[in-house]
C-alpha atoms as a PDB file:
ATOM      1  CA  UNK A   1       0.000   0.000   0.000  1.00  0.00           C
ATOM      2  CA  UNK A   2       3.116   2.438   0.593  1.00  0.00           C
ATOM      3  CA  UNK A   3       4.522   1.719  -2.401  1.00  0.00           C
ATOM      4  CA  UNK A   4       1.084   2.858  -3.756  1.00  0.00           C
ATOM      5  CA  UNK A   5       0.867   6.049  -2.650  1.00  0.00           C
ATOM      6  CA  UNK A   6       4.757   6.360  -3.306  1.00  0.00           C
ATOM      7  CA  UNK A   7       4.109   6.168  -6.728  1.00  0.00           C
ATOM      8  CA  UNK A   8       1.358   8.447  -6.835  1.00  0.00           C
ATOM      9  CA  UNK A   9       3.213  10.494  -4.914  1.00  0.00           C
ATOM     10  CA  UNK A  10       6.254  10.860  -7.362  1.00  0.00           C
ATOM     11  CA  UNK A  11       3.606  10.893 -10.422  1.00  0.00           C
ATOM     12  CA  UNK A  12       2.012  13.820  -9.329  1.00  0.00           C
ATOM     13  CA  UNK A  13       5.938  15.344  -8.569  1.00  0.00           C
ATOM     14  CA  UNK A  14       6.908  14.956 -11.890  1.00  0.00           C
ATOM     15  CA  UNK A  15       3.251  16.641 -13.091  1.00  0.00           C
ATOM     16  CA  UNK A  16       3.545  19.638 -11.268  1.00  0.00           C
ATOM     17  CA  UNK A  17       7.454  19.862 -12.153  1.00  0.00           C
ATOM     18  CA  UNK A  18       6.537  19.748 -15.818  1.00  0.00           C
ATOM     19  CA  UNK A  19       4.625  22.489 -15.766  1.00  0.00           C
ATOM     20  CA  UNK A  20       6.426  24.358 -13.645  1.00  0.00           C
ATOM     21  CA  UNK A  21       9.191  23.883 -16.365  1.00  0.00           C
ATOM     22  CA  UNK A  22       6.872  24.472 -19.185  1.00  0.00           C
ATOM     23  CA  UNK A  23       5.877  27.433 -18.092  1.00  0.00           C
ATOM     24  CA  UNK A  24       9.326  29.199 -17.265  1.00  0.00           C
ATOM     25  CA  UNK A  25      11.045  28.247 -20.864  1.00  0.00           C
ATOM     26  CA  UNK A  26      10.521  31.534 -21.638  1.00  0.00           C
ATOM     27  CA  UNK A  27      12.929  34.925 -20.918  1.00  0.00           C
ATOM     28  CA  UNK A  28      11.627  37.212 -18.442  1.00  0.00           C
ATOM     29  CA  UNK A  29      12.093  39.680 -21.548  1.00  0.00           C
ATOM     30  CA  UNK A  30       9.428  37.545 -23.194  1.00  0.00           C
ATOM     31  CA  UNK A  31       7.198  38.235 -20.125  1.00  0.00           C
ATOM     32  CA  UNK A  32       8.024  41.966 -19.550  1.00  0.00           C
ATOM     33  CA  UNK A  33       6.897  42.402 -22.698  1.00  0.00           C
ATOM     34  CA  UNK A  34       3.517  40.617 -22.975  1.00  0.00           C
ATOM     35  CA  UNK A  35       3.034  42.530 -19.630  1.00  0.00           C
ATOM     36  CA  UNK A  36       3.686  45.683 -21.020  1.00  0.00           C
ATOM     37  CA  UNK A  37       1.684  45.260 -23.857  1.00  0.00           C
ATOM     38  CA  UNK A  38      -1.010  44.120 -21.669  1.00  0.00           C
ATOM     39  CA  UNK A  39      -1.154  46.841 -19.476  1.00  0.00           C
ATOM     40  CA  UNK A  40      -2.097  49.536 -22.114  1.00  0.00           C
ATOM     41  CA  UNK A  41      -3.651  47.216 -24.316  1.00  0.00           C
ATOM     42  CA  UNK A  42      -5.978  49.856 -26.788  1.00  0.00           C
ATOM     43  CA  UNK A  43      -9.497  47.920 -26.602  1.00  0.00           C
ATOM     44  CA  UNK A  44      -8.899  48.169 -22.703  1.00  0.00           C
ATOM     45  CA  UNK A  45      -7.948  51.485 -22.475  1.00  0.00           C
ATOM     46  CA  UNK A  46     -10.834  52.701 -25.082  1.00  0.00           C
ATOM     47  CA  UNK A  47     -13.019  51.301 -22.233  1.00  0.00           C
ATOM     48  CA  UNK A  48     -11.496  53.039 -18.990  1.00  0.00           C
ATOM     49  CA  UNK A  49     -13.473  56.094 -18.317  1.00  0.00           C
ATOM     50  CA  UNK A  50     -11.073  59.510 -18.633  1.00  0.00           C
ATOM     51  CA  UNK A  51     -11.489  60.135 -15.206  1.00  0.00           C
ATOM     52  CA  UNK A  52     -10.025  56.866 -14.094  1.00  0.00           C
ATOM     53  CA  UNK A  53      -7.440  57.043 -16.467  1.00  0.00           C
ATOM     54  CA  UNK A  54      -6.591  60.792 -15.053  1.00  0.00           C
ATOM     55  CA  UNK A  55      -5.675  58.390 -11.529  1.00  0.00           C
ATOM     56  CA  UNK A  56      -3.381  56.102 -12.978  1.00  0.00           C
ATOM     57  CA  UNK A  57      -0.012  57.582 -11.900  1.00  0.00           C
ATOM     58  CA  UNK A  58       1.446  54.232 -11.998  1.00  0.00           C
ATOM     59  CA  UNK A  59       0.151  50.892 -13.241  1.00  0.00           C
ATOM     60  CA  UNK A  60      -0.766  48.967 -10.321  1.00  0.00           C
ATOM     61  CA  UNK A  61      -0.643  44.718 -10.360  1.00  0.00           C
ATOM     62  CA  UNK A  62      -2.213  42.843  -7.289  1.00  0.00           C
ATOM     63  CA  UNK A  63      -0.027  39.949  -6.278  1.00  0.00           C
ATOM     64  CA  UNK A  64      -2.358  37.374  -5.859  1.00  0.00           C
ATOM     65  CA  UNK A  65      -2.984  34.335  -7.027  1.00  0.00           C
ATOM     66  CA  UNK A  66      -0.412  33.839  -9.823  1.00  0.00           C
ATOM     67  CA  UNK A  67       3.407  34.609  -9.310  1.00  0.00           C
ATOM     68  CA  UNK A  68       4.955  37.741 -11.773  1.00  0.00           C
ATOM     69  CA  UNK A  69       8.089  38.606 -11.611  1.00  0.00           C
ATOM     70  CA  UNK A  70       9.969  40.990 -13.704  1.00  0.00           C
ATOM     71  CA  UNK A  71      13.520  41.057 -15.051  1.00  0.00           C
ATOM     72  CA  UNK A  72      13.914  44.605 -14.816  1.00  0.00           C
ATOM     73  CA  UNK A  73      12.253  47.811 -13.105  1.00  0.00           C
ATOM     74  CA  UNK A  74       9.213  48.295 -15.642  1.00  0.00           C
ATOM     75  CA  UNK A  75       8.272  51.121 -17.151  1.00  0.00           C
ATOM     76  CA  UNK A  76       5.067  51.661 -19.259  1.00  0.00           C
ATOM     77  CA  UNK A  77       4.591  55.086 -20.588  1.00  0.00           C
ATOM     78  CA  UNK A  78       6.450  56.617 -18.397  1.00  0.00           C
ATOM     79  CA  UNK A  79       5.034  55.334 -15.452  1.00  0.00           C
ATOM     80  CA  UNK A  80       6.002  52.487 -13.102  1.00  0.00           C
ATOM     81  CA  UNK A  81       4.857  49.089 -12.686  1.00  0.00           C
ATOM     82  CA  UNK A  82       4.695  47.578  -9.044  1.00  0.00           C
ATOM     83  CA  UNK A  83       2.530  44.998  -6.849  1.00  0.00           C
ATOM     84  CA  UNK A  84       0.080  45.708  -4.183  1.00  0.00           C
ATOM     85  CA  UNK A  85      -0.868  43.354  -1.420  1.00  0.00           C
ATOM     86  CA  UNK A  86      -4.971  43.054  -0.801  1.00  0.00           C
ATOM     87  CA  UNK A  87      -4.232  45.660   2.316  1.00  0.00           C
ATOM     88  CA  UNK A  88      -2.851  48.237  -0.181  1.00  0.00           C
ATOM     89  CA  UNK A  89      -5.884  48.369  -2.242  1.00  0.00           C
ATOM     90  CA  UNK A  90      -7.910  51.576  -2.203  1.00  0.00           C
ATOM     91  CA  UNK A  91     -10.987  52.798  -4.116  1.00  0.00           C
ATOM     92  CA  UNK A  92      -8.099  55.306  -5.640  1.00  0.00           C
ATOM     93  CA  UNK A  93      -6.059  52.811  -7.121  1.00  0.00           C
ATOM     94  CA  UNK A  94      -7.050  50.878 -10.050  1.00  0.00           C
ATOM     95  CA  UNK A  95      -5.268  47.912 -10.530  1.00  0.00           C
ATOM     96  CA  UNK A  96      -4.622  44.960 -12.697  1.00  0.00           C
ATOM     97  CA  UNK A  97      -4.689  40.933 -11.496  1.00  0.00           C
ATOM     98  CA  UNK A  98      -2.954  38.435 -13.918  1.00  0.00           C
ATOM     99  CA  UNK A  99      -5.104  34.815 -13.946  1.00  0.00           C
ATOM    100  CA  UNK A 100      -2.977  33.225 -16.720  1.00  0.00           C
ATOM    101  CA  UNK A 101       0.224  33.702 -18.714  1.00  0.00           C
ATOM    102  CA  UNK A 102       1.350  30.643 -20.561  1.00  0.00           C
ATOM    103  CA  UNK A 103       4.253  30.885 -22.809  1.00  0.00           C
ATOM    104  CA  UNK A 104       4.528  27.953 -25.236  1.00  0.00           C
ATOM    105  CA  UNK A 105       7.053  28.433 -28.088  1.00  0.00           C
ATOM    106  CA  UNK A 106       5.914  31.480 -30.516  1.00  0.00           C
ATOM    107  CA  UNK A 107       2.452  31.675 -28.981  1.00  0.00           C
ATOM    108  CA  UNK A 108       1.080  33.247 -25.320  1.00  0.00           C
ATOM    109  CA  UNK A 109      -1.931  33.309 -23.878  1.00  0.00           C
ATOM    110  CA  UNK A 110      -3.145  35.733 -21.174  1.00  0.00           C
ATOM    111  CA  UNK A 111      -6.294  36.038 -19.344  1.00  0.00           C
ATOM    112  CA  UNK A 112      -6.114  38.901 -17.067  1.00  0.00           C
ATOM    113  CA  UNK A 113      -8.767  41.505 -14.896  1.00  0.00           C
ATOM    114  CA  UNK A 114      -8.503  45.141 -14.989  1.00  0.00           C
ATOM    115  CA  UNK A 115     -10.561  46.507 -11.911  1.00  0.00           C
ATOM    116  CA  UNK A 116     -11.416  50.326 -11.074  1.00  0.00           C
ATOM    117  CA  UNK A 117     -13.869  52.200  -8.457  1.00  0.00           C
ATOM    118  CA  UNK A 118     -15.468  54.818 -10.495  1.00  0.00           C
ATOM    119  CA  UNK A 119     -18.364  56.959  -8.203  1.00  0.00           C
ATOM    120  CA  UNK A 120     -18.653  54.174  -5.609  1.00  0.00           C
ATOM    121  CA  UNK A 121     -19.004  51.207  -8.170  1.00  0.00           C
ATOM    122  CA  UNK A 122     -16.044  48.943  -7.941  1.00  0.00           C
ATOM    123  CA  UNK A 123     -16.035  47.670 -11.983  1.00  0.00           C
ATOM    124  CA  UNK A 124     -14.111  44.689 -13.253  1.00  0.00           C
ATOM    125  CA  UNK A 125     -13.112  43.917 -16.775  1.00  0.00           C
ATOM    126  CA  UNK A 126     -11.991  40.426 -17.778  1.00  0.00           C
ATOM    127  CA  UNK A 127      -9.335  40.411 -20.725  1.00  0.00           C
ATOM    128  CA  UNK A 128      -7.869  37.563 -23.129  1.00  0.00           C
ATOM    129  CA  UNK A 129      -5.416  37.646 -25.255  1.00  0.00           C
ATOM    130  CA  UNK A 130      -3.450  35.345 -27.396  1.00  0.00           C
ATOM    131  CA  UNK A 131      -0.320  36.323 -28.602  1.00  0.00           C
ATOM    132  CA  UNK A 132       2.194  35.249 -31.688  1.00  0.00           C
ATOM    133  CA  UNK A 133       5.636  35.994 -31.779  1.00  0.00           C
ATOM    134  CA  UNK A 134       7.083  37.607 -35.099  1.00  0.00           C
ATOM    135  CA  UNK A 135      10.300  38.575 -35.163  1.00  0.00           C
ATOM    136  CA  UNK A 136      10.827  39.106 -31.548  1.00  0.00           C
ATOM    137  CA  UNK A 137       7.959  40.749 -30.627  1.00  0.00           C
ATOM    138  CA  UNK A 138       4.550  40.123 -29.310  1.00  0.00           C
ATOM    139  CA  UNK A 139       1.960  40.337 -31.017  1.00  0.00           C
ATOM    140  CA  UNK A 140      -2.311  40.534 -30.422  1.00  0.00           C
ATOM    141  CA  UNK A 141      -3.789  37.823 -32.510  1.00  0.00           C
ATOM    142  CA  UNK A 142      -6.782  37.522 -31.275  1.00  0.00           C
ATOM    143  CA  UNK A 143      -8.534  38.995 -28.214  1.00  0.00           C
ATOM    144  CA  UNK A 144     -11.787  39.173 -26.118  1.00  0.00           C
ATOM    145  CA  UNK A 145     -12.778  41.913 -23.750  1.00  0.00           C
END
Protein backbone atom coordinates (compact mmCIF):
# COMPACT_ATOMS: atom_id res chain seq x y z
CA UNK A 1 0.00 0.00 0.00
CA UNK A 2 3.12 2.44 0.59
CA UNK A 3 4.52 1.72 -2.40
CA UNK A 4 1.08 2.86 -3.76
CA UNK A 5 0.87 6.05 -2.65
CA UNK A 6 4.76 6.36 -3.31
CA UNK A 7 4.11 6.17 -6.73
CA UNK A 8 1.36 8.45 -6.84
CA UNK A 9 3.21 10.49 -4.91
CA UNK A 10 6.25 10.86 -7.36
CA UNK A 11 3.61 10.89 -10.42
CA UNK A 12 2.01 13.82 -9.33
CA UNK A 13 5.94 15.34 -8.57
CA UNK A 14 6.91 14.96 -11.89
CA UNK A 15 3.25 16.64 -13.09
CA UNK A 16 3.55 19.64 -11.27
CA UNK A 17 7.45 19.86 -12.15
CA UNK A 18 6.54 19.75 -15.82
CA UNK A 19 4.63 22.49 -15.77
CA UNK A 20 6.43 24.36 -13.65
CA UNK A 21 9.19 23.88 -16.36
CA UNK A 22 6.87 24.47 -19.18
CA UNK A 23 5.88 27.43 -18.09
CA UNK A 24 9.33 29.20 -17.27
CA UNK A 25 11.04 28.25 -20.86
CA UNK A 26 10.52 31.53 -21.64
CA UNK A 27 12.93 34.93 -20.92
CA UNK A 28 11.63 37.21 -18.44
CA UNK A 29 12.09 39.68 -21.55
CA UNK A 30 9.43 37.54 -23.19
CA UNK A 31 7.20 38.24 -20.12
CA UNK A 32 8.02 41.97 -19.55
CA UNK A 33 6.90 42.40 -22.70
CA UNK A 34 3.52 40.62 -22.98
CA UNK A 35 3.03 42.53 -19.63
CA UNK A 36 3.69 45.68 -21.02
CA UNK A 37 1.68 45.26 -23.86
CA UNK A 38 -1.01 44.12 -21.67
CA UNK A 39 -1.15 46.84 -19.48
CA UNK A 40 -2.10 49.54 -22.11
CA UNK A 41 -3.65 47.22 -24.32
CA UNK A 42 -5.98 49.86 -26.79
CA UNK A 43 -9.50 47.92 -26.60
CA UNK A 44 -8.90 48.17 -22.70
CA UNK A 45 -7.95 51.48 -22.47
CA UNK A 46 -10.83 52.70 -25.08
CA UNK A 47 -13.02 51.30 -22.23
CA UNK A 48 -11.50 53.04 -18.99
CA UNK A 49 -13.47 56.09 -18.32
CA UNK A 50 -11.07 59.51 -18.63
CA UNK A 51 -11.49 60.14 -15.21
CA UNK A 52 -10.02 56.87 -14.09
CA UNK A 53 -7.44 57.04 -16.47
CA UNK A 54 -6.59 60.79 -15.05
CA UNK A 55 -5.68 58.39 -11.53
CA UNK A 56 -3.38 56.10 -12.98
CA UNK A 57 -0.01 57.58 -11.90
CA UNK A 58 1.45 54.23 -12.00
CA UNK A 59 0.15 50.89 -13.24
CA UNK A 60 -0.77 48.97 -10.32
CA UNK A 61 -0.64 44.72 -10.36
CA UNK A 62 -2.21 42.84 -7.29
CA UNK A 63 -0.03 39.95 -6.28
CA UNK A 64 -2.36 37.37 -5.86
CA UNK A 65 -2.98 34.34 -7.03
CA UNK A 66 -0.41 33.84 -9.82
CA UNK A 67 3.41 34.61 -9.31
CA UNK A 68 4.96 37.74 -11.77
CA UNK A 69 8.09 38.61 -11.61
CA UNK A 70 9.97 40.99 -13.70
CA UNK A 71 13.52 41.06 -15.05
CA UNK A 72 13.91 44.60 -14.82
CA UNK A 73 12.25 47.81 -13.11
CA UNK A 74 9.21 48.30 -15.64
CA UNK A 75 8.27 51.12 -17.15
CA UNK A 76 5.07 51.66 -19.26
CA UNK A 77 4.59 55.09 -20.59
CA UNK A 78 6.45 56.62 -18.40
CA UNK A 79 5.03 55.33 -15.45
CA UNK A 80 6.00 52.49 -13.10
CA UNK A 81 4.86 49.09 -12.69
CA UNK A 82 4.69 47.58 -9.04
CA UNK A 83 2.53 45.00 -6.85
CA UNK A 84 0.08 45.71 -4.18
CA UNK A 85 -0.87 43.35 -1.42
CA UNK A 86 -4.97 43.05 -0.80
CA UNK A 87 -4.23 45.66 2.32
CA UNK A 88 -2.85 48.24 -0.18
CA UNK A 89 -5.88 48.37 -2.24
CA UNK A 90 -7.91 51.58 -2.20
CA UNK A 91 -10.99 52.80 -4.12
CA UNK A 92 -8.10 55.31 -5.64
CA UNK A 93 -6.06 52.81 -7.12
CA UNK A 94 -7.05 50.88 -10.05
CA UNK A 95 -5.27 47.91 -10.53
CA UNK A 96 -4.62 44.96 -12.70
CA UNK A 97 -4.69 40.93 -11.50
CA UNK A 98 -2.95 38.44 -13.92
CA UNK A 99 -5.10 34.81 -13.95
CA UNK A 100 -2.98 33.22 -16.72
CA UNK A 101 0.22 33.70 -18.71
CA UNK A 102 1.35 30.64 -20.56
CA UNK A 103 4.25 30.88 -22.81
CA UNK A 104 4.53 27.95 -25.24
CA UNK A 105 7.05 28.43 -28.09
CA UNK A 106 5.91 31.48 -30.52
CA UNK A 107 2.45 31.67 -28.98
CA UNK A 108 1.08 33.25 -25.32
CA UNK A 109 -1.93 33.31 -23.88
CA UNK A 110 -3.14 35.73 -21.17
CA UNK A 111 -6.29 36.04 -19.34
CA UNK A 112 -6.11 38.90 -17.07
CA UNK A 113 -8.77 41.50 -14.90
CA UNK A 114 -8.50 45.14 -14.99
CA UNK A 115 -10.56 46.51 -11.91
CA UNK A 116 -11.42 50.33 -11.07
CA UNK A 117 -13.87 52.20 -8.46
CA UNK A 118 -15.47 54.82 -10.49
CA UNK A 119 -18.36 56.96 -8.20
CA UNK A 120 -18.65 54.17 -5.61
CA UNK A 121 -19.00 51.21 -8.17
CA UNK A 122 -16.04 48.94 -7.94
CA UNK A 123 -16.04 47.67 -11.98
CA UNK A 124 -14.11 44.69 -13.25
CA UNK A 125 -13.11 43.92 -16.78
CA UNK A 126 -11.99 40.43 -17.78
CA UNK A 127 -9.33 40.41 -20.73
CA UNK A 128 -7.87 37.56 -23.13
CA UNK A 129 -5.42 37.65 -25.26
CA UNK A 130 -3.45 35.34 -27.40
CA UNK A 131 -0.32 36.32 -28.60
CA UNK A 132 2.19 35.25 -31.69
CA UNK A 133 5.64 35.99 -31.78
CA UNK A 134 7.08 37.61 -35.10
CA UNK A 135 10.30 38.58 -35.16
CA UNK A 136 10.83 39.11 -31.55
CA UNK A 137 7.96 40.75 -30.63
CA UNK A 138 4.55 40.12 -29.31
CA UNK A 139 1.96 40.34 -31.02
CA UNK A 140 -2.31 40.53 -30.42
CA UNK A 141 -3.79 37.82 -32.51
CA UNK A 142 -6.78 37.52 -31.27
CA UNK A 143 -8.53 38.99 -28.21
CA UNK A 144 -11.79 39.17 -26.12
CA UNK A 145 -12.78 41.91 -23.75
Amino acid sequence: MKKIYLFLLCGIIFHVQSQTSANSNFSSPDKDQLIQKCLVFQPLVDKIPVEVQARISDYYILNHGMEITFSQVLKVNGKGVSFLTKGELTPTKPYFLFHTLNIENDKAFVRYYFIYTNNGKETTIPITIDFVKINSVWQVFNYTI
